[in-house]
Protein backbone atom coordinates (compact mmCIF):
# COMPACT_ATOMS: atom_id res chain seq x y z
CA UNK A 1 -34.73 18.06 87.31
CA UNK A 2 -31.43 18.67 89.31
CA UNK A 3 -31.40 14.92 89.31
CA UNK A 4 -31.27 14.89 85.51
CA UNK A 5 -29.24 17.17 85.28
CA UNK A 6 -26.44 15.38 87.82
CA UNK A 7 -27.16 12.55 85.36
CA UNK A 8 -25.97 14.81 82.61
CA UNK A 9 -23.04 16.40 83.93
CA UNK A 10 -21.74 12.61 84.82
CA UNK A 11 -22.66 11.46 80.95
CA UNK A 12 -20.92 14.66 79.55
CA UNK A 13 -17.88 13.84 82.13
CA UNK A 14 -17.88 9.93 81.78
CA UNK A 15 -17.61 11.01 77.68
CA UNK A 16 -14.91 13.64 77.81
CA UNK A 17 -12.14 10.73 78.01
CA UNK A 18 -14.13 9.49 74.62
CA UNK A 19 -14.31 12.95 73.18
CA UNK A 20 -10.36 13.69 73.90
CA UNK A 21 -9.74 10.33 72.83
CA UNK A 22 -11.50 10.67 69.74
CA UNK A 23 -9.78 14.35 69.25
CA UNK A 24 -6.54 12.60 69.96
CA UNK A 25 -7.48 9.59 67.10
CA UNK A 26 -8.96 12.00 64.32
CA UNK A 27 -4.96 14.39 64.65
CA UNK A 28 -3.13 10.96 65.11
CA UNK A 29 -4.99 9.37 61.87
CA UNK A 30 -4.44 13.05 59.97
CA UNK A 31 -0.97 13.13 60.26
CA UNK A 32 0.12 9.46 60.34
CA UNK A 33 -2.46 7.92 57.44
CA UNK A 34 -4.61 10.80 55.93
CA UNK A 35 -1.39 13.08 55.52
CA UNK A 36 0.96 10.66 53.60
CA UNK A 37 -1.97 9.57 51.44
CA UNK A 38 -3.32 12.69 50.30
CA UNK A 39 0.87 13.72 49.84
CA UNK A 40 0.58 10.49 47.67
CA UNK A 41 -2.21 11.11 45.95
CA UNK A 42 -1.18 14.54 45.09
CA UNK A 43 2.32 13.22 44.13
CA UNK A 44 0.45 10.52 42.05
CA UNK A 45 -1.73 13.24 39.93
CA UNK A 46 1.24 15.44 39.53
CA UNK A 47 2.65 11.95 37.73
CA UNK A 48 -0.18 11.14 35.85
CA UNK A 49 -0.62 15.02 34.77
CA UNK A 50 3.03 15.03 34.41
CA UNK A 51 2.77 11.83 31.99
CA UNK A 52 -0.07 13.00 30.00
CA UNK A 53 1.83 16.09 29.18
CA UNK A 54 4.87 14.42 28.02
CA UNK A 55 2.42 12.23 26.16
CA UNK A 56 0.90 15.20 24.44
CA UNK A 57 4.23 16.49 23.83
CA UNK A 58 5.15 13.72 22.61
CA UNK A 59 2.47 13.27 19.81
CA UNK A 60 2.78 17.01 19.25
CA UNK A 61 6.63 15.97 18.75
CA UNK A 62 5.44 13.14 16.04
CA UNK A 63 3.37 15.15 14.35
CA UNK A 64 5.51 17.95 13.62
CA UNK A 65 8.05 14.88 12.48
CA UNK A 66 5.70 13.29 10.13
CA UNK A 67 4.69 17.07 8.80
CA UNK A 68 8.38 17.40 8.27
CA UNK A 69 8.59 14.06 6.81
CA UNK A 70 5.76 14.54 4.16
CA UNK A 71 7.46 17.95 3.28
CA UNK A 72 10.78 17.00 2.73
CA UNK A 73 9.15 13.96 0.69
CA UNK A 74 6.97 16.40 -1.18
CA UNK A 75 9.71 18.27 -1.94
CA UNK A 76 11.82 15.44 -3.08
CA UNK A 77 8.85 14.53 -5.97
CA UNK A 78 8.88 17.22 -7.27
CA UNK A 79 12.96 17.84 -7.83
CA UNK A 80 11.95 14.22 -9.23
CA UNK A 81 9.29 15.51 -11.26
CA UNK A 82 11.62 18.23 -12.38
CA UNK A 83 14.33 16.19 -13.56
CA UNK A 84 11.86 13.68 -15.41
CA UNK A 85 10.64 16.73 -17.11
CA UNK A 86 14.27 18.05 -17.88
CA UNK A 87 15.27 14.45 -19.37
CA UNK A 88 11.85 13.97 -21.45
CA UNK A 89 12.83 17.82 -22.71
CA UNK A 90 16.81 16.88 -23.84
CA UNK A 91 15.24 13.37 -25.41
CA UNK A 92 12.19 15.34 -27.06
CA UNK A 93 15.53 17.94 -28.60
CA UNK A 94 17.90 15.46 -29.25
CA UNK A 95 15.10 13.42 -30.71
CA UNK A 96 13.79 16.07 -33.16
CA UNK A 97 17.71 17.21 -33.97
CA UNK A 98 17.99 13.47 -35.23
CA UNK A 99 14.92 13.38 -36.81
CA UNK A 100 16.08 16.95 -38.12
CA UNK A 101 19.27 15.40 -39.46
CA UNK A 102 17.67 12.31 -40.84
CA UNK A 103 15.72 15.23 -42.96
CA UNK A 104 18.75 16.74 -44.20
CA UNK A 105 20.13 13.13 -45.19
CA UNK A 106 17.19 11.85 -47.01
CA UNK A 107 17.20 15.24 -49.24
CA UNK A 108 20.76 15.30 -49.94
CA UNK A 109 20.14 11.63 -50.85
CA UNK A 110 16.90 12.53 -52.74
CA UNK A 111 18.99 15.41 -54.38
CA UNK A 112 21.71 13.19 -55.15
CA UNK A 113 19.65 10.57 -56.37
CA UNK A 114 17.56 13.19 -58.72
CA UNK A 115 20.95 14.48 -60.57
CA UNK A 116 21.67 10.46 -61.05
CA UNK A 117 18.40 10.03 -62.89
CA UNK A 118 18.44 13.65 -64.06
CA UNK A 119 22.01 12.52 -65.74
CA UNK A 120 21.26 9.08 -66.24
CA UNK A 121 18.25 10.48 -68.27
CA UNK A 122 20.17 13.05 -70.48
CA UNK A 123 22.39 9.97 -71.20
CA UNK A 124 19.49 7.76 -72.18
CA UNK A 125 18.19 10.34 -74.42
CA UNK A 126 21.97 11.12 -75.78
CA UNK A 127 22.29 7.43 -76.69
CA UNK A 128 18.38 7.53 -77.99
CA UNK A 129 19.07 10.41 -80.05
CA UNK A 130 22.46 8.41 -81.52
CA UNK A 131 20.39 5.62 -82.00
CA UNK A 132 17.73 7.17 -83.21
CA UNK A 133 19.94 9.04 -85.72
CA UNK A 134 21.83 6.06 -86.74
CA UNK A 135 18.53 3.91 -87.01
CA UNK A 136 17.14 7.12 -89.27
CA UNK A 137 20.28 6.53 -91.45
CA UNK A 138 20.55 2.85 -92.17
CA UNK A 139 16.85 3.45 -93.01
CA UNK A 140 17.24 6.41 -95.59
CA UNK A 141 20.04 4.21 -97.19
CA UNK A 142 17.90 1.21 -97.43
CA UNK A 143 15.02 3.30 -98.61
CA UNK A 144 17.29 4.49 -100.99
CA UNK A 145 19.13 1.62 -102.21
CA UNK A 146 15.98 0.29 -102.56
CA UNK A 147 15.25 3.16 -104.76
CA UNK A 148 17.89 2.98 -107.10
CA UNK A 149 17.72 -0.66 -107.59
């Protein structure tokens, strides 16, 4: 057993070189390779977090610009709207103040033209009541001529 255990205690010191070497590799490869790349890889999430938060900022940026945009537009129909209304309102007045006038015009002309036959008619019957008076006379005097002939 002590025999073994020389063996043993020659294994464990033939493999303390290995074990300090290995101790030696594993802080050598930690600071020289695992080191810069986890710095690296932190540096490249902070990026890529980093550019996905500009990116949402971004879009939150656009959004608020196209909410703006469709407001302002919005608002711009309806002043439109508002003014098409106004205009249709002054042609619908101005409209019915011609048509209004045209009224007036076609009765004073009516009127007008009513005293012209009103007048024209008393004349007619003036002249028919002349004629008729002369026509009454020339008969009478034929009647009676024929009378005392």
């Amino acid at each position: 057993m002590e025999a073994t255990l020389n063996a043993l205690g020659g294994i464990l010191l033939n493999a303390i070189p290995t074990f300090l070497l290995f101790l030696f590799l594993h802080f050598y490869l930690k600071s020289v390779f695992f080191g810069p790349m986890e710095k690296v890889l932190h540096e490249r999430n902070e990026a890529t977090a980093g550019a996905r938060r500009r990116a949402q900022d971004s879009l939150a940026k656009a959004e608020e610009k196209s909410r703006q945009y469709e407001e302002t537009l919005r608002t711009a129909r309806n002043e439109i709207y508002k003014e098409q209304e106004e205009q249709r309102k002054q042609w619908q007045a101005e409209q019915a103040a011609q048509i209004a006038d045209a009224a007036g015009k076609s009765k004073a002309a009516l009127a007008v033209a009513r005293e012209q036959l009103a007048a024209e008619t008393a004349a007619a019957r003036q002249g028919l009541e002349i004629d008729a008076r002369e026509l009454a006379s020339r008969i009478a005097a034929q009647v009676l001529e024929g009378r005392a002939a």
